[in-house]
N, C-alpha and C. Protein backbone atom coordinates (compact mmCIF):
# COMPACT_ATOMS: atom_id res chain seq x y z
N UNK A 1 -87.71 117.78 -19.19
CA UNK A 1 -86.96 116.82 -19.99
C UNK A 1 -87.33 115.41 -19.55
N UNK A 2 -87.76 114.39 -20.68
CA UNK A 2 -87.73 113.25 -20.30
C UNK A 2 -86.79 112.33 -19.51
N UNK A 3 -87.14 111.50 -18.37
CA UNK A 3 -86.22 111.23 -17.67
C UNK A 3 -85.98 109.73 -17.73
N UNK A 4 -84.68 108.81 -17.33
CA UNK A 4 -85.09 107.13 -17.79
C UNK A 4 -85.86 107.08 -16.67
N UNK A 5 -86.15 107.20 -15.64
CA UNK A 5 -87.05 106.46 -15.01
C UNK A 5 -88.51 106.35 -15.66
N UNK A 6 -89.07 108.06 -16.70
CA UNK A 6 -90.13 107.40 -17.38
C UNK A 6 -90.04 106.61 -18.18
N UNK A 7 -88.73 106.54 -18.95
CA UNK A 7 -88.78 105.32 -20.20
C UNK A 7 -88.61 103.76 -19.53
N UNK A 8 -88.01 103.72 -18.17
CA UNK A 8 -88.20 102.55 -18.01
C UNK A 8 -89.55 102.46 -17.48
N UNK A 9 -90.36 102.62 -16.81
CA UNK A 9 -91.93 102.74 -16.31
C UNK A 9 -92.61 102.56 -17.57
N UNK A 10 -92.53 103.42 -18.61
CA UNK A 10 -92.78 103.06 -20.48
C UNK A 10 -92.93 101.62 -20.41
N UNK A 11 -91.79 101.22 -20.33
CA UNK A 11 -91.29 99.78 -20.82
C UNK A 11 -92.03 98.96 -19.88
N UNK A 12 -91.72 99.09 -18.84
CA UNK A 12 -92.07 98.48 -17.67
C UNK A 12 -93.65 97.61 -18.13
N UNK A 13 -94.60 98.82 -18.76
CA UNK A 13 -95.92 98.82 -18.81
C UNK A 13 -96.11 98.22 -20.27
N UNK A 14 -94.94 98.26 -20.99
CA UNK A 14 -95.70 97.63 -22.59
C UNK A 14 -94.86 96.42 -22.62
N UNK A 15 -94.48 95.90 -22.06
CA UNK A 15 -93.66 94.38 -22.00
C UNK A 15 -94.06 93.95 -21.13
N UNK A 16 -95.06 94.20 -20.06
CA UNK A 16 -96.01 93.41 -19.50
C UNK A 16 -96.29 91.92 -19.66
N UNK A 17 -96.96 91.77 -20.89
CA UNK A 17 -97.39 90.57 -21.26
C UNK A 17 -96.17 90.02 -22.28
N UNK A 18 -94.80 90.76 -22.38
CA UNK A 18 -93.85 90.37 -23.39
C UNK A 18 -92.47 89.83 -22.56
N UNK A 19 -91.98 88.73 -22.67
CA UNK A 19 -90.84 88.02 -22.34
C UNK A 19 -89.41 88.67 -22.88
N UNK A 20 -88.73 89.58 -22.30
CA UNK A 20 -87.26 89.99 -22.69
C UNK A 20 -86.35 88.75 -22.82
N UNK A 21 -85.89 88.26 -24.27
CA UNK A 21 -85.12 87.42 -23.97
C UNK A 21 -83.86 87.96 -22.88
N UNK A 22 -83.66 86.58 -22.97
CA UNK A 22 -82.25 86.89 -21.86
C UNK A 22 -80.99 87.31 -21.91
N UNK A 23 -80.28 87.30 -23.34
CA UNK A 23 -79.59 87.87 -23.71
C UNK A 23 -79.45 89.76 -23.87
N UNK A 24 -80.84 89.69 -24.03
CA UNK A 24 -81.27 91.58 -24.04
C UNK A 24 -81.69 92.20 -22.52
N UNK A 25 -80.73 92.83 -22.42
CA UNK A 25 -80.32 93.77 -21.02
C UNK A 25 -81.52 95.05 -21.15
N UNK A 26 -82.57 94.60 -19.85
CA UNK A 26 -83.29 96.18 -19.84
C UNK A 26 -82.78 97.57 -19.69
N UNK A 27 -81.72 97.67 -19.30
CA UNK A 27 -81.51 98.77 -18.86
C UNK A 27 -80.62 98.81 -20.16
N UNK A 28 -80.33 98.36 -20.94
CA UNK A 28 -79.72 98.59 -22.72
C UNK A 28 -80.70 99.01 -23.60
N UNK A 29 -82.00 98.61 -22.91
CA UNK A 29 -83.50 98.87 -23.65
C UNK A 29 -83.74 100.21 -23.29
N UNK A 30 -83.65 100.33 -21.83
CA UNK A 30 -83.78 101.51 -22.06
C UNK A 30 -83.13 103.09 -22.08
N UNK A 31 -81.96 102.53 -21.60
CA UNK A 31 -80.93 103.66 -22.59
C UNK A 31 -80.97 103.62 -23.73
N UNK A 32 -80.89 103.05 -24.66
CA UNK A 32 -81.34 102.89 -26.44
C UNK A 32 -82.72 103.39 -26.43
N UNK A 33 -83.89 103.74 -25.69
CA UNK A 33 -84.87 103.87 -25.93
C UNK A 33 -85.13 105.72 -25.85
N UNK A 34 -83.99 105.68 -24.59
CA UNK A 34 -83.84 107.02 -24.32
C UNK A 34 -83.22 108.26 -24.81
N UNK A 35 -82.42 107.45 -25.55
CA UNK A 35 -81.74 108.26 -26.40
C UNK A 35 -81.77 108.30 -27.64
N UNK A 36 -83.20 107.37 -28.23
CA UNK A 36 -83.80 107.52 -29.78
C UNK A 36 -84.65 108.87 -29.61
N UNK A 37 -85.19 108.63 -28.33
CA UNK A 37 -86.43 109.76 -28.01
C UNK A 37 -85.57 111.13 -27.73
N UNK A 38 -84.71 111.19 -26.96
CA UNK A 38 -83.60 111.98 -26.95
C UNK A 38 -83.40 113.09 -27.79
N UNK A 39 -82.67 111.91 -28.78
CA UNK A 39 -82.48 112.42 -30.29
C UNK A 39 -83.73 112.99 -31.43
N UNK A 40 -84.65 112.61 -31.42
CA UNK A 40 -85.65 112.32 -32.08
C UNK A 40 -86.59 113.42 -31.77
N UNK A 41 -86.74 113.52 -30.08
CA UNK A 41 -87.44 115.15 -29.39
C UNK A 41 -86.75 116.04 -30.02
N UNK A 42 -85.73 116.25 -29.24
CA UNK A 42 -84.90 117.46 -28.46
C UNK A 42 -83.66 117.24 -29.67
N UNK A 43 -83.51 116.61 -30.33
CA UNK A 43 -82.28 116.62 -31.49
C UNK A 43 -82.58 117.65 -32.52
């Protein structure tokens, strides 16, 4: 089962060169990220 530590490592690696505004919480990124894939796998 996918775990957040890979979706944040995911993220980690494709926002590299991308600025999170500051208002947007990573770890909101990637619970929302985790649980599209979540849903979307395994749903």
């Amino acid at each position: 089962m996918l775990g957040r530590k890979v979706v944040r490592e995911l993220l980690d690696e494709e926002l590299q060169e991308n600025k999170i505004p500051k208002d947007v919480f990573k770890e909101e990124l990637v619970r929302t990220l985790y649980k599209y894939v979540e849903n979307d796998y395994y749903g």
